[in-house]
C-alpha atoms as a PDB file:
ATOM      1  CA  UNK A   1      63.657 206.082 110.343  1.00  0.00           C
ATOM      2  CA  UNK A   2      64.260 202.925 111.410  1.00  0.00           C
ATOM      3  CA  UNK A   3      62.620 200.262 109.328  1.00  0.00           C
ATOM      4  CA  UNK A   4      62.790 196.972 111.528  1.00  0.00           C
ATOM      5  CA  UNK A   5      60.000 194.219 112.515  1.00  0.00           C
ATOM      6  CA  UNK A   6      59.183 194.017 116.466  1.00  0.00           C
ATOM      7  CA  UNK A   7      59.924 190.510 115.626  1.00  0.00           C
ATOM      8  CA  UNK A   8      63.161 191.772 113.976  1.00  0.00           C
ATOM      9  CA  UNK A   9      64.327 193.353 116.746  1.00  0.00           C
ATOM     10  CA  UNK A  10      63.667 190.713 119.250  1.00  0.00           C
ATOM     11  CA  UNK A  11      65.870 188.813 117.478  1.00  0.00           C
ATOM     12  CA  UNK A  12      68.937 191.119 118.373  1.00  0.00           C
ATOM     13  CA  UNK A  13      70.992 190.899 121.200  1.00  0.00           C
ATOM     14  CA  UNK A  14      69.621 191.793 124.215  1.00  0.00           C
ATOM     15  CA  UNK A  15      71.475 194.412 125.970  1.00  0.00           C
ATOM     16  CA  UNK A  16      69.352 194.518 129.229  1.00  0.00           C
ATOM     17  CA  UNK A  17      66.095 193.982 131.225  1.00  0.00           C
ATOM     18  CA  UNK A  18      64.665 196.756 133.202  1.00  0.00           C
ATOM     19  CA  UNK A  19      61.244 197.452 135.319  1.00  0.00           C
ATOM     20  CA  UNK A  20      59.497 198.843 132.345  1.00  0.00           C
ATOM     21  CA  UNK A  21      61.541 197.232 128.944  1.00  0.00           C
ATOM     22  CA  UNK A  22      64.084 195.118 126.981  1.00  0.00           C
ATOM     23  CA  UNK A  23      66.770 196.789 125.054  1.00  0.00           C
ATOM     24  CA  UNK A  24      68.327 195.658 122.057  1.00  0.00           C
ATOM     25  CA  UNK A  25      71.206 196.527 120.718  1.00  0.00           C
ATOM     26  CA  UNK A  26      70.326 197.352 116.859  1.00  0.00           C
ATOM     27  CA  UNK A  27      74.153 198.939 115.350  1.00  0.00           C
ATOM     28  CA  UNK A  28      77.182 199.978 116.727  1.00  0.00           C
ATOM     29  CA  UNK A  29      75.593 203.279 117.899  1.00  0.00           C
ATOM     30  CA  UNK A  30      71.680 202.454 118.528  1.00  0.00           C
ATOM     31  CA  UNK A  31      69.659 200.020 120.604  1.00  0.00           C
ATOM     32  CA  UNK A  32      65.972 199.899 120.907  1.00  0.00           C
ATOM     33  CA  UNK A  33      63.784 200.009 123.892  1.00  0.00           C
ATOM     34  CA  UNK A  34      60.708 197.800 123.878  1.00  0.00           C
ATOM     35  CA  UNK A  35      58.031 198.737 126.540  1.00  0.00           C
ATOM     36  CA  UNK A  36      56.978 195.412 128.297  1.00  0.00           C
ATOM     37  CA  UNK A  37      53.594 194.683 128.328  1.00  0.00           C
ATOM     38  CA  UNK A  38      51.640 195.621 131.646  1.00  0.00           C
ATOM     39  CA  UNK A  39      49.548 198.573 131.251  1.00  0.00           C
ATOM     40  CA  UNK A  40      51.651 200.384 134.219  1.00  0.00           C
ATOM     41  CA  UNK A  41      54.838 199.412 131.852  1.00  0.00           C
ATOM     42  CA  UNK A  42      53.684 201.030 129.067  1.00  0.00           C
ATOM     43  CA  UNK A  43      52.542 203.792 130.672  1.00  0.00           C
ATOM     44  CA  UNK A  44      56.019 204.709 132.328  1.00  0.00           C
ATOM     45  CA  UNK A  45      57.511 204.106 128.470  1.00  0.00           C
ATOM     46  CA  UNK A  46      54.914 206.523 127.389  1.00  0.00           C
ATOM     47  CA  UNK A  47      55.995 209.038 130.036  1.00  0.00           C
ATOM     48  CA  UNK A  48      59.842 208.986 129.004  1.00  0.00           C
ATOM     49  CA  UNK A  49      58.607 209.426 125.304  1.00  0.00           C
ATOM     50  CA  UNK A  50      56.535 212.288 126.863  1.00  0.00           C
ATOM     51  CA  UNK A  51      60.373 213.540 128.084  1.00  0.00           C
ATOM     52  CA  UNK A  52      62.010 212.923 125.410  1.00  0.00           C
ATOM     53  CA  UNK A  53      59.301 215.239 123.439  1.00  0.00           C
ATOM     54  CA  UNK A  54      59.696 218.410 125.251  1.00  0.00           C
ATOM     55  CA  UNK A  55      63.797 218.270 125.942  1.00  0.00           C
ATOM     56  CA  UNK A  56      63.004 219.075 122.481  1.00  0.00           C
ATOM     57  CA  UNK A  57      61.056 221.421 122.040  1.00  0.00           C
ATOM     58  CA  UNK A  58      64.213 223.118 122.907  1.00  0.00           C
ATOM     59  CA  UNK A  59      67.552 224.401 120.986  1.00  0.00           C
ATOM     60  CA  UNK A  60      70.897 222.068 121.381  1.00  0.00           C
ATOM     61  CA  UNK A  61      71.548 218.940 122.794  1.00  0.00           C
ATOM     62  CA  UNK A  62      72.312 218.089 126.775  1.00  0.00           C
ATOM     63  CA  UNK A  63      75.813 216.625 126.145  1.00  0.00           C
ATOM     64  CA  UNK A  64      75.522 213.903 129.186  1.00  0.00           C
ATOM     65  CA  UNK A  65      71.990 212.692 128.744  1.00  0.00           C
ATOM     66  CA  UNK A  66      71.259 209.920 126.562  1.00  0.00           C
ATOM     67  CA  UNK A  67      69.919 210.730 123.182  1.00  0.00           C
ATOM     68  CA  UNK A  68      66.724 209.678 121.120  1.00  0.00           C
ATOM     69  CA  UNK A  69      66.688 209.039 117.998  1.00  0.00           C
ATOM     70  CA  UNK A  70      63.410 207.504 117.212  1.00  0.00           C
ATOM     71  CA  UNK A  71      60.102 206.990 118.606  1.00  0.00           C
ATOM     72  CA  UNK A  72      56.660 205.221 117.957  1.00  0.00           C
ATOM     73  CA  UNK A  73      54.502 203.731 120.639  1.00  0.00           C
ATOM     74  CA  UNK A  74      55.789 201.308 122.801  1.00  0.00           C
ATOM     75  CA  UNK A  75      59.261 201.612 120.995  1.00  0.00           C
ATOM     76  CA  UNK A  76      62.321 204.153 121.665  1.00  0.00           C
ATOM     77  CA  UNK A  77      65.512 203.834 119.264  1.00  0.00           C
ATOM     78  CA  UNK A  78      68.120 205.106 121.900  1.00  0.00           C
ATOM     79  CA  UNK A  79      71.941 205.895 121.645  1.00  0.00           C
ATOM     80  CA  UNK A  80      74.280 202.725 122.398  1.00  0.00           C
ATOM     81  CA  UNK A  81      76.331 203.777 125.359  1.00  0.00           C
ATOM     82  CA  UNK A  82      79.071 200.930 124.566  1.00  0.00           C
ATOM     83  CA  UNK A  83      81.079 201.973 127.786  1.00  0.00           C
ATOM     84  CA  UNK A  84      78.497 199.932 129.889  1.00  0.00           C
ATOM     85  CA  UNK A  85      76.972 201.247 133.019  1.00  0.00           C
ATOM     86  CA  UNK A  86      77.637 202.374 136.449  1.00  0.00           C
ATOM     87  CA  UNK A  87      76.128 199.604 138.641  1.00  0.00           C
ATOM     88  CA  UNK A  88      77.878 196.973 136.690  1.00  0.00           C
ATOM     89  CA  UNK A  89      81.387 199.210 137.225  1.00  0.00           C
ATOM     90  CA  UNK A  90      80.712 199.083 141.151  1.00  0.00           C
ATOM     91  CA  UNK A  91      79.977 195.892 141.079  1.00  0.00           C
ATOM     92  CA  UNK A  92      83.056 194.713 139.425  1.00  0.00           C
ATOM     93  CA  UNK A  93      85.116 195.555 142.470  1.00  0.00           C
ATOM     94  CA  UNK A  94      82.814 194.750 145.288  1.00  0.00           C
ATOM     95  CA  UNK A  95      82.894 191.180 146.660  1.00  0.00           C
ATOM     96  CA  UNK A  96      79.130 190.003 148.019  1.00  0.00           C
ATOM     97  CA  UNK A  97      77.631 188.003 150.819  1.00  0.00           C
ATOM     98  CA  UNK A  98      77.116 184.680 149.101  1.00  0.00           C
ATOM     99  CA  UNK A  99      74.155 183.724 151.276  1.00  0.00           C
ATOM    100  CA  UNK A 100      72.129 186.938 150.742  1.00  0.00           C
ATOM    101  CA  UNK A 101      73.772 189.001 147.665  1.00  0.00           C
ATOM    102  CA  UNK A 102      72.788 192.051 149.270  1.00  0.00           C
ATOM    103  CA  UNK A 103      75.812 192.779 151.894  1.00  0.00           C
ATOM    104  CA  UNK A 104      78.613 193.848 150.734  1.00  0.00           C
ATOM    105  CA  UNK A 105      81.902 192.293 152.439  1.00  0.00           C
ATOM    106  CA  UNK A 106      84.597 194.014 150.608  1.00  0.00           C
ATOM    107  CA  UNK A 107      86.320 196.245 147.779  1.00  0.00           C
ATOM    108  CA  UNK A 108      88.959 194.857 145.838  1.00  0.00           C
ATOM    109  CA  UNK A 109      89.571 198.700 144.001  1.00  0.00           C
ATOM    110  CA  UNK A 110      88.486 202.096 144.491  1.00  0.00           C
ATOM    111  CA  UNK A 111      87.366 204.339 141.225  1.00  0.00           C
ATOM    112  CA  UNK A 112      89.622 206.905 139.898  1.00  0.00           C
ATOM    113  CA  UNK A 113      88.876 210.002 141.700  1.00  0.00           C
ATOM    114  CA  UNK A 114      90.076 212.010 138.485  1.00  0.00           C
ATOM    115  CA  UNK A 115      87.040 209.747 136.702  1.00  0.00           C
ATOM    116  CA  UNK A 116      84.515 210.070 139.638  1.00  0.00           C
ATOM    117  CA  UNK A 117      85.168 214.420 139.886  1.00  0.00           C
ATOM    118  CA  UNK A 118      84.438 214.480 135.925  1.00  0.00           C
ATOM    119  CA  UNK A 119      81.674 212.121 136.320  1.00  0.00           C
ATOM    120  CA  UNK A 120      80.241 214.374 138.655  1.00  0.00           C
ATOM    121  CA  UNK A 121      81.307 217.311 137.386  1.00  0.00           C
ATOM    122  CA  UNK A 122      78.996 215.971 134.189  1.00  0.00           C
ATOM    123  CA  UNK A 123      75.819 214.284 136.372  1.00  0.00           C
ATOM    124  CA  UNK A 124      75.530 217.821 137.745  1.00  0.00           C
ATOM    125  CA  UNK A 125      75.348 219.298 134.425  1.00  0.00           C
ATOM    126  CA  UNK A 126      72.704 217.601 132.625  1.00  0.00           C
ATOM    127  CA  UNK A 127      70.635 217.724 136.238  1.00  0.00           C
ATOM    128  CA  UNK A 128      70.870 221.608 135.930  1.00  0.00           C
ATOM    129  CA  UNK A 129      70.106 221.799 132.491  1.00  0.00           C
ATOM    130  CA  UNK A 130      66.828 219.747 132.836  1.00  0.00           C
ATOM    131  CA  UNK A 131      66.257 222.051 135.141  1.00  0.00           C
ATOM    132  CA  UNK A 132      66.478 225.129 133.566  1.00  0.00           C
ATOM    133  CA  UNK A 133      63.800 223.132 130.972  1.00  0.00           C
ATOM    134  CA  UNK A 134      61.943 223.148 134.076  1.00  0.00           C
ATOM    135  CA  UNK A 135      62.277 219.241 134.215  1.00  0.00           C
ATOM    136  CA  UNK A 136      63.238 216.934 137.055  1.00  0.00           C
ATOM    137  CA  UNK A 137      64.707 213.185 136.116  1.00  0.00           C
ATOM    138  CA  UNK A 138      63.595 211.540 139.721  1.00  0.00           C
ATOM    139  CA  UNK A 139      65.387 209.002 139.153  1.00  0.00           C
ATOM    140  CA  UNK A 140      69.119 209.349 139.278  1.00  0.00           C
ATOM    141  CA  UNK A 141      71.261 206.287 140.740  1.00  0.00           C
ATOM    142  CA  UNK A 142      74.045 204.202 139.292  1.00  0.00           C
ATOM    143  CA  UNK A 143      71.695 202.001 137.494  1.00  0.00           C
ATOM    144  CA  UNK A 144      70.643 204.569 135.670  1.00  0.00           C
ATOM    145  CA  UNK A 145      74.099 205.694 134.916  1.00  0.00           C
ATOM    146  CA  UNK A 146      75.482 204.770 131.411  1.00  0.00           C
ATOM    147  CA  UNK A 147      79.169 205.398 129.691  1.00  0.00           C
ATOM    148  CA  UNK A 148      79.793 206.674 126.361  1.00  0.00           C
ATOM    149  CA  UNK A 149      83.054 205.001 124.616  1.00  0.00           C
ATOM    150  CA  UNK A 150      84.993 207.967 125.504  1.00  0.00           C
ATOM    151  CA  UNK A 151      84.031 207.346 129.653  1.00  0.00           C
ATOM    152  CA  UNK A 152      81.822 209.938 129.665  1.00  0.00           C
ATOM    153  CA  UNK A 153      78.285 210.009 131.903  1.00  0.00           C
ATOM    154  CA  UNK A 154      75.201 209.144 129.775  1.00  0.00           C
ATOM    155  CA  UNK A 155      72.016 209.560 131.992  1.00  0.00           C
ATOM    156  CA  UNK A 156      69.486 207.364 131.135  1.00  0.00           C
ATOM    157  CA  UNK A 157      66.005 205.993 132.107  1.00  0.00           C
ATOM    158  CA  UNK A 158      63.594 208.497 132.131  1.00  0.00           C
ATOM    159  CA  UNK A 159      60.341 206.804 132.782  1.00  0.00           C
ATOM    160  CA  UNK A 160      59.937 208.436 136.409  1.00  0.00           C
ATOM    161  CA  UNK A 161      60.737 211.874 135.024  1.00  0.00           C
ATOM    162  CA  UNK A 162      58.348 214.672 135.158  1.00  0.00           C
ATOM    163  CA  UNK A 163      57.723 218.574 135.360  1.00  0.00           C
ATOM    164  CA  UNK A 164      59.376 220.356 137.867  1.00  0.00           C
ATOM    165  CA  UNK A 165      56.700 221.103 141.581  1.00  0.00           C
ATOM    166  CA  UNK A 166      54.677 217.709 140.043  1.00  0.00           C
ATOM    167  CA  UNK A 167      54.290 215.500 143.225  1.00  0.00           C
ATOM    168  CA  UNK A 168      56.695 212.400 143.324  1.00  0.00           C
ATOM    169  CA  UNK A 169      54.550 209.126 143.385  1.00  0.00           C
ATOM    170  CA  UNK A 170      57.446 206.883 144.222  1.00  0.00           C
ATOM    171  CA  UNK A 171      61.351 207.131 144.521  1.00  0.00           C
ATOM    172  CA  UNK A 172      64.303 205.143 144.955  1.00  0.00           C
ATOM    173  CA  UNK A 173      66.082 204.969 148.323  1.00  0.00           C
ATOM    174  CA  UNK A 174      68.432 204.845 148.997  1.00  0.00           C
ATOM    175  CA  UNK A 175      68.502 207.855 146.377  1.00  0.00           C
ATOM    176  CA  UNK A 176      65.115 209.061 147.275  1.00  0.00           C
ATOM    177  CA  UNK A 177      64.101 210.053 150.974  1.00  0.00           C
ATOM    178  CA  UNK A 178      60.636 210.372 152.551  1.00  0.00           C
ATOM    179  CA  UNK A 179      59.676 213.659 154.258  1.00  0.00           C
ATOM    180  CA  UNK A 180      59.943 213.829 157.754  1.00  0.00           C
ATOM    181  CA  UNK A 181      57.819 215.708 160.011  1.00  0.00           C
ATOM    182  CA  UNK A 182      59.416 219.274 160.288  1.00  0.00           C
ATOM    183  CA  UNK A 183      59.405 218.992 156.339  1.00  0.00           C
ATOM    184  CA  UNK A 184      55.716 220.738 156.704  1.00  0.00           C
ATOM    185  CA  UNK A 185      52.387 219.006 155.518  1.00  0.00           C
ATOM    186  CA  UNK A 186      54.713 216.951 153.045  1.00  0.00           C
ATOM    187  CA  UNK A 187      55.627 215.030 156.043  1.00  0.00           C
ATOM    188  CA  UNK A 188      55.134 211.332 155.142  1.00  0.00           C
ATOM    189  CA  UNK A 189      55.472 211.350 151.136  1.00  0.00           C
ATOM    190  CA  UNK A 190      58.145 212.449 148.897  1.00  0.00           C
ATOM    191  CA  UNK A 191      57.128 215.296 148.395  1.00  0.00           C
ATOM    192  CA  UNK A 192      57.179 217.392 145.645  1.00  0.00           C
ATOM    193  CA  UNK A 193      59.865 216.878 142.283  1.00  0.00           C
ATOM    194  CA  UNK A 194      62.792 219.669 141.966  1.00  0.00           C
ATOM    195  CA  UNK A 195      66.210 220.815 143.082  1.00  0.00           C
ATOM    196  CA  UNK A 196      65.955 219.067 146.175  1.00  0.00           C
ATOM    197  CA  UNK A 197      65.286 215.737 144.990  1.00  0.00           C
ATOM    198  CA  UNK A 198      67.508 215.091 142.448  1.00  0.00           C
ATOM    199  CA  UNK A 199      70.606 216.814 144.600  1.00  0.00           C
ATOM    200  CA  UNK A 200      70.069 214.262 147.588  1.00  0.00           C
ATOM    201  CA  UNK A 201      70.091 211.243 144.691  1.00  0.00           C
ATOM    202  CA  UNK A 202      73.527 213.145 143.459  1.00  0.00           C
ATOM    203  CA  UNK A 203      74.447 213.170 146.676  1.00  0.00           C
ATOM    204  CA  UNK A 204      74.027 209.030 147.442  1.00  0.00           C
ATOM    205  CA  UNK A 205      75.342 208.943 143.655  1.00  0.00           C
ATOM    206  CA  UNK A 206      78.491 210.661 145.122  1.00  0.00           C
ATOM    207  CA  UNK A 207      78.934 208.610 148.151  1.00  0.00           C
ATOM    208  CA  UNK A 208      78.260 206.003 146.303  1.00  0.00           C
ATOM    209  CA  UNK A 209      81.262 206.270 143.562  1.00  0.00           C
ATOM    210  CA  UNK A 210      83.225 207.343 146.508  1.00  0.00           C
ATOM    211  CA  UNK A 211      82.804 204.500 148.899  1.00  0.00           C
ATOM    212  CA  UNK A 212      82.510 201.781 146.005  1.00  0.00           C
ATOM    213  CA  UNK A 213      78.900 200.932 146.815  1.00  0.00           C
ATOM    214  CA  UNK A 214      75.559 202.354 147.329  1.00  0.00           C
ATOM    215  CA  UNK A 215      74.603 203.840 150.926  1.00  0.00           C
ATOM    216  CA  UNK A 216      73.656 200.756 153.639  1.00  0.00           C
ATOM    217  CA  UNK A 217      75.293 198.190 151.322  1.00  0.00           C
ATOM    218  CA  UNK A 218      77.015 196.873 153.615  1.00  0.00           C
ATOM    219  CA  UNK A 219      74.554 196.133 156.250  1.00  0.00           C
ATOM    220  CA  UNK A 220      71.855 193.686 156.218  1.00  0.00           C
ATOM    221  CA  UNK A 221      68.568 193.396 158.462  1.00  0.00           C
ATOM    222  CA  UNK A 222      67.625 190.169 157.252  1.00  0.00           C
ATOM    223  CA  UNK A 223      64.642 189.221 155.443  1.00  0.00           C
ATOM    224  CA  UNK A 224      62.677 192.086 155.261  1.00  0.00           C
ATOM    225  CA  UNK A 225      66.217 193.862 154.208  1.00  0.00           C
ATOM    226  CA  UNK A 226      64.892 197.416 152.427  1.00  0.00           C
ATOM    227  CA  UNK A 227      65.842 201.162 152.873  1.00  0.00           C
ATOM    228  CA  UNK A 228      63.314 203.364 153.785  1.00  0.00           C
ATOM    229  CA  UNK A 229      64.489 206.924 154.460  1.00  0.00           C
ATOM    230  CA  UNK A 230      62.770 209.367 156.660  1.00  0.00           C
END
């Protein structure tokens, strides 16, 4: 069990700064996530603990999700994914609208498409085998996205996730879509958490390795820029 301080572990490198916490990078192969502290935060932290807990309840690992190795309120001792993440990878090749930051001009390289039918090949994996748990993860995009040292997928982040037929309170578009009208008395929300959700996000996650950016990337509606999908 890991022994460190909260004042310990603040002093160790921070890795990155999300919605709901810091991480920390605590060895070689661990880094600690600290909830932040708004009560909506915490709650969300509390939720991917609540994850964590019944992926297992069940035998064997899921190869391509990221593992746990430790929790207590507030604090989840994580596997280090030293290969770095997805959104930074796109971003490495994609030169920006100085002016705005969201448009994006041009790519200076394409992704291996030997690397992005494996990476798929493994997304698709640990989406099904949630699913057989009867979980959803609601919140697959590249940010989420993490690499191993080897270059394989680690999915991470699940704060959002939930059972599988829960109603969806919020998603992420362009990964996310609302209902539209011939969608039945959904119509209007997101509807409710399963199959179809997280195989449109695979979907924009596809496109999305494909083209070099996320979908709508490169356009820009100035400055009330923002994907809503209906």
């Amino acid at each position: 069990m890991p022994s460190q301080s909260l004042t310990d572990l603040r002093d160790m490198p921070l890795l990155g700064r999300g919605a709901t916490g810091l991480v920390y990078k605590v060895t070689d192969a661990m880094v600690v996530k600290l909830a932040c502290k708004g009560a909506e935060e915490q709650k969300d932290h509390a939720n991917e603990q609540r994850m964590f807990e019944m992926i297992e309840e069940n035998p064997g690992k899921i190869p391509y999700l990221i593992e746990c190795h430790h929790r207590t309120p507030h604090v989840t001792f994580l596997q280090f994914a030293s290969g770095g993440g997805f959104a930074v990878l796109l971003n490495k090749y994609q030169k920006r609208d100085e002016q705005n930051g969201w448009k994006v001009l041009e790519l200076t390289q394409a992704l291996d498409t030997q690397d992005i039918d494996r990476w798929m090949e493994q997304l698709c994996d640990v989406a099904a085998t949630l699913e057989r748990l009867g979980l959803a993860h609601n919140d697959i995009r590249p940010g989420n996205m993490l690499l191993d040292a080897e270059r394989n997928l680690k999915l991470a982040d699940l704060d959002r996730g939930t059972k599988v037929g829960e109603d969806i309170q919020v998603l992420t578009e362009p990964f996310g879509r609302l209902l539209n009208k011939s969608e039945g008395i959904d119509a209007g929300s997101y509807g409710k958490t399963g199959a179809r959700t997280d195989i449109f996000a695979i979907g924009s996650v596809f496109y999305s390795l494909l083209r070099g950016c996320e979908p709508h990337e490169t356009e820009y509606w100035g400055n009330n820029h923002g994907v809503i999908l209906s």
